[in-house]
C-alpha atoms as a PDB file:
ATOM      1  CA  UNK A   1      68.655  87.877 115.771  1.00  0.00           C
ATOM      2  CA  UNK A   2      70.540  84.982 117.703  1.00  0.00           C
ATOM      3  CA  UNK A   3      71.323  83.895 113.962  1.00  0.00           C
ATOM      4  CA  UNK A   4      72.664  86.713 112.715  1.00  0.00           C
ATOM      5  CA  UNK A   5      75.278  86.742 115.755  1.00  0.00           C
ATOM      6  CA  UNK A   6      76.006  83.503 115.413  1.00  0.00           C
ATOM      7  CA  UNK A   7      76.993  84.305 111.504  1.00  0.00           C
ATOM      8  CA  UNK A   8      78.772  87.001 112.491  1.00  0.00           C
ATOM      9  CA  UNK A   9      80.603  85.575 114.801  1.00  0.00           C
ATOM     10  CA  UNK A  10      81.770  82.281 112.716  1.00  0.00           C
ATOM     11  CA  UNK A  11      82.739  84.830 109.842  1.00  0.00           C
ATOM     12  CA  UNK A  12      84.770  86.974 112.337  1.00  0.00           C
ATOM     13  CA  UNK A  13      86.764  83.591 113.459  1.00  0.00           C
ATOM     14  CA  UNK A  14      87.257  82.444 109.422  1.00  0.00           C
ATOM     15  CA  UNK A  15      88.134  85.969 108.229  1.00  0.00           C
ATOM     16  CA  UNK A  16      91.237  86.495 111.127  1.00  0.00           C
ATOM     17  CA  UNK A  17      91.851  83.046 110.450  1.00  0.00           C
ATOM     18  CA  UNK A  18      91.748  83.614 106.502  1.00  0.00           C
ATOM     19  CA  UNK A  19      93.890  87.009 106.612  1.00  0.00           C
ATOM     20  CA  UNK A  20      96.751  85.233 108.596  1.00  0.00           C
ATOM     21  CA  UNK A  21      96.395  82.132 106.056  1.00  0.00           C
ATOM     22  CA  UNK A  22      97.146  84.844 103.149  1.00  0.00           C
ATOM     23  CA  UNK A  23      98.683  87.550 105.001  1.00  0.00           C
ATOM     24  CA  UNK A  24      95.774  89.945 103.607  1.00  0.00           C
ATOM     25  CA  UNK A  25      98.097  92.818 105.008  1.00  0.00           C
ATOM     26  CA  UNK A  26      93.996  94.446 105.100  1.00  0.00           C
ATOM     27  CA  UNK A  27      95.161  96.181 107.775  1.00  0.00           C
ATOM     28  CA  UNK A  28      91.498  96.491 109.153  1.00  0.00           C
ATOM     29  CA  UNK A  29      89.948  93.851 111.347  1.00  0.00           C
ATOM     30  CA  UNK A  30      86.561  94.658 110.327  1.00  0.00           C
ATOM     31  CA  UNK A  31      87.415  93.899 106.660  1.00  0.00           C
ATOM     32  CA  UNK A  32      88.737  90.728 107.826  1.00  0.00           C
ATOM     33  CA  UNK A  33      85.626  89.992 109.353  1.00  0.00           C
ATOM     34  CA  UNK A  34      83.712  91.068 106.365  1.00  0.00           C
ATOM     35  CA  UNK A  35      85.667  88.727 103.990  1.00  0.00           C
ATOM     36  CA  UNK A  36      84.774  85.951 106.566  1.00  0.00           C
ATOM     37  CA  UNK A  37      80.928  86.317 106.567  1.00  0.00           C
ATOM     38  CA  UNK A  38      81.151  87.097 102.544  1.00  0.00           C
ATOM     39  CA  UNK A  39      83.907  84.270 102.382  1.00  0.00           C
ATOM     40  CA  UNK A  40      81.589  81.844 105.011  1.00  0.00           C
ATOM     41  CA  UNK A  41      78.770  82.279 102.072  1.00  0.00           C
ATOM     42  CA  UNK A  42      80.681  81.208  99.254  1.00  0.00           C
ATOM     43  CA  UNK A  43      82.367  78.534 101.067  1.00  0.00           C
ATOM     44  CA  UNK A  44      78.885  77.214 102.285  1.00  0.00           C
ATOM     45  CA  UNK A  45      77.791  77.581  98.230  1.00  0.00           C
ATOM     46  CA  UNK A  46      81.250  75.716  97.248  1.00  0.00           C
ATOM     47  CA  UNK A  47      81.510  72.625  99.627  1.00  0.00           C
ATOM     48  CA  UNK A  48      77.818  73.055 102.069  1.00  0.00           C
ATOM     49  CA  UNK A  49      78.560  69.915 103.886  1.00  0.00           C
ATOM     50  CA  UNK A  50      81.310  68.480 102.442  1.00  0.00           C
ATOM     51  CA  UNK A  51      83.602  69.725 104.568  1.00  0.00           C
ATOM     52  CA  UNK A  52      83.013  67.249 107.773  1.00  0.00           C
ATOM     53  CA  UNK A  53      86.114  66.868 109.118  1.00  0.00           C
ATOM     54  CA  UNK A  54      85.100  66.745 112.767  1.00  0.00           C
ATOM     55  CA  UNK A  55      81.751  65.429 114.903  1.00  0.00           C
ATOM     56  CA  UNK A  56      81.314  68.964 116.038  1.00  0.00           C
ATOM     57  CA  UNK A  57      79.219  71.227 113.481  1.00  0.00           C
ATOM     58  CA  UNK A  58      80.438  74.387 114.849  1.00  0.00           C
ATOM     59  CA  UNK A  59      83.950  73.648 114.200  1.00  0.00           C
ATOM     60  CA  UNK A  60      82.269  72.438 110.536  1.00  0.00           C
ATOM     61  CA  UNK A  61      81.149  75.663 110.083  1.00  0.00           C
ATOM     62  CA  UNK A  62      84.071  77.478 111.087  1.00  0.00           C
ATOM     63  CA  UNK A  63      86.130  75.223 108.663  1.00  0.00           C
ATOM     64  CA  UNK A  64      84.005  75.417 105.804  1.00  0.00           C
ATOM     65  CA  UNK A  65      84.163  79.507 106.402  1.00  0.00           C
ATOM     66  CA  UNK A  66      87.406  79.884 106.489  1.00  0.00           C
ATOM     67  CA  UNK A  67      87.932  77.588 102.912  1.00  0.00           C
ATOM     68  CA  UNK A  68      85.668  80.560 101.509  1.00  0.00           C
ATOM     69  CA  UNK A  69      86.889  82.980 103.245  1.00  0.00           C
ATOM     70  CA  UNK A  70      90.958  82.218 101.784  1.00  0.00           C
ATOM     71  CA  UNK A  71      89.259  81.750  98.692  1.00  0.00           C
ATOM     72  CA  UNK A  72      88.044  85.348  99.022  1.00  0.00           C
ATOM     73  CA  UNK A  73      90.927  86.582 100.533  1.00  0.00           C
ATOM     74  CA  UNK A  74      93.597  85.356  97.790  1.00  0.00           C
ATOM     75  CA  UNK A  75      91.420  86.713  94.961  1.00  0.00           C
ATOM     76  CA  UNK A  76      91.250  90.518  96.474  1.00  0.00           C
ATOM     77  CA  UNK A  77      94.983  89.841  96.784  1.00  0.00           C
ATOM     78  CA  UNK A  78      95.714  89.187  93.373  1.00  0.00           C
ATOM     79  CA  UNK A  79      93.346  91.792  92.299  1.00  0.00           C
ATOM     80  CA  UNK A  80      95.099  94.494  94.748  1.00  0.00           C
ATOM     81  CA  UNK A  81      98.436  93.154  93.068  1.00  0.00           C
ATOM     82  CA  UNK A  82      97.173  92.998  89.408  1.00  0.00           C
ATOM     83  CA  UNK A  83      95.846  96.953  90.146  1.00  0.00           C
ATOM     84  CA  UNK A  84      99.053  98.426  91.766  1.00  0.00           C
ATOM     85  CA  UNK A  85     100.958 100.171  88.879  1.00  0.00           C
ATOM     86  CA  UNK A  86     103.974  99.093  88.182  1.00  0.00           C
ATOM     87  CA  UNK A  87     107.427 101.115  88.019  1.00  0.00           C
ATOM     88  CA  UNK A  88     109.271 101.255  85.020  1.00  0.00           C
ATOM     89  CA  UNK A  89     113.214 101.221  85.392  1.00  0.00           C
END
């Protein structure tokens, strides 16, 4: 359970971090933090432990998260943009 919380709470950190990176303009914290856990799994399947900037693994984490989670984050963008219809003049 401690775990999960911990997840949670890393993927809440990357996705507010992540939606002012791309200005999401989500307008929902809770899909921000959604797109952080989601975007905290692909960036842990993209880079795992590549991403060792610092000596501390939490900050690791939180760095490697938010990578996925702007990855995430940029590609609902351009989908939201590539679905919005477009006006003809």
């Amino acid at each position: 359970m401690q775990e999960i919380l911990i997840i949670c709470l890393i993927g809440a950190i990357a996705g507010w971090i992540a939606g002012a990176i791309v200005d999401s303009e989500s307008g929902s914290f809770l899909l921000d933090i959604l797109i952080g856990i989601i975007g905290g799994y692909i960036g842990y399947r993209l880079f795992g432990g590549k991403l060792n900037i610092t000596d501390n693994i939490w900050v690791n984490k939180v760095i490697t998260a938010t990578a996925g989670a702007t990855i995430l984050a940029l590609i609902i963008k351009l989908a939201r943009r590539a679905a919005r219809p477009r006006r003809s003049i």
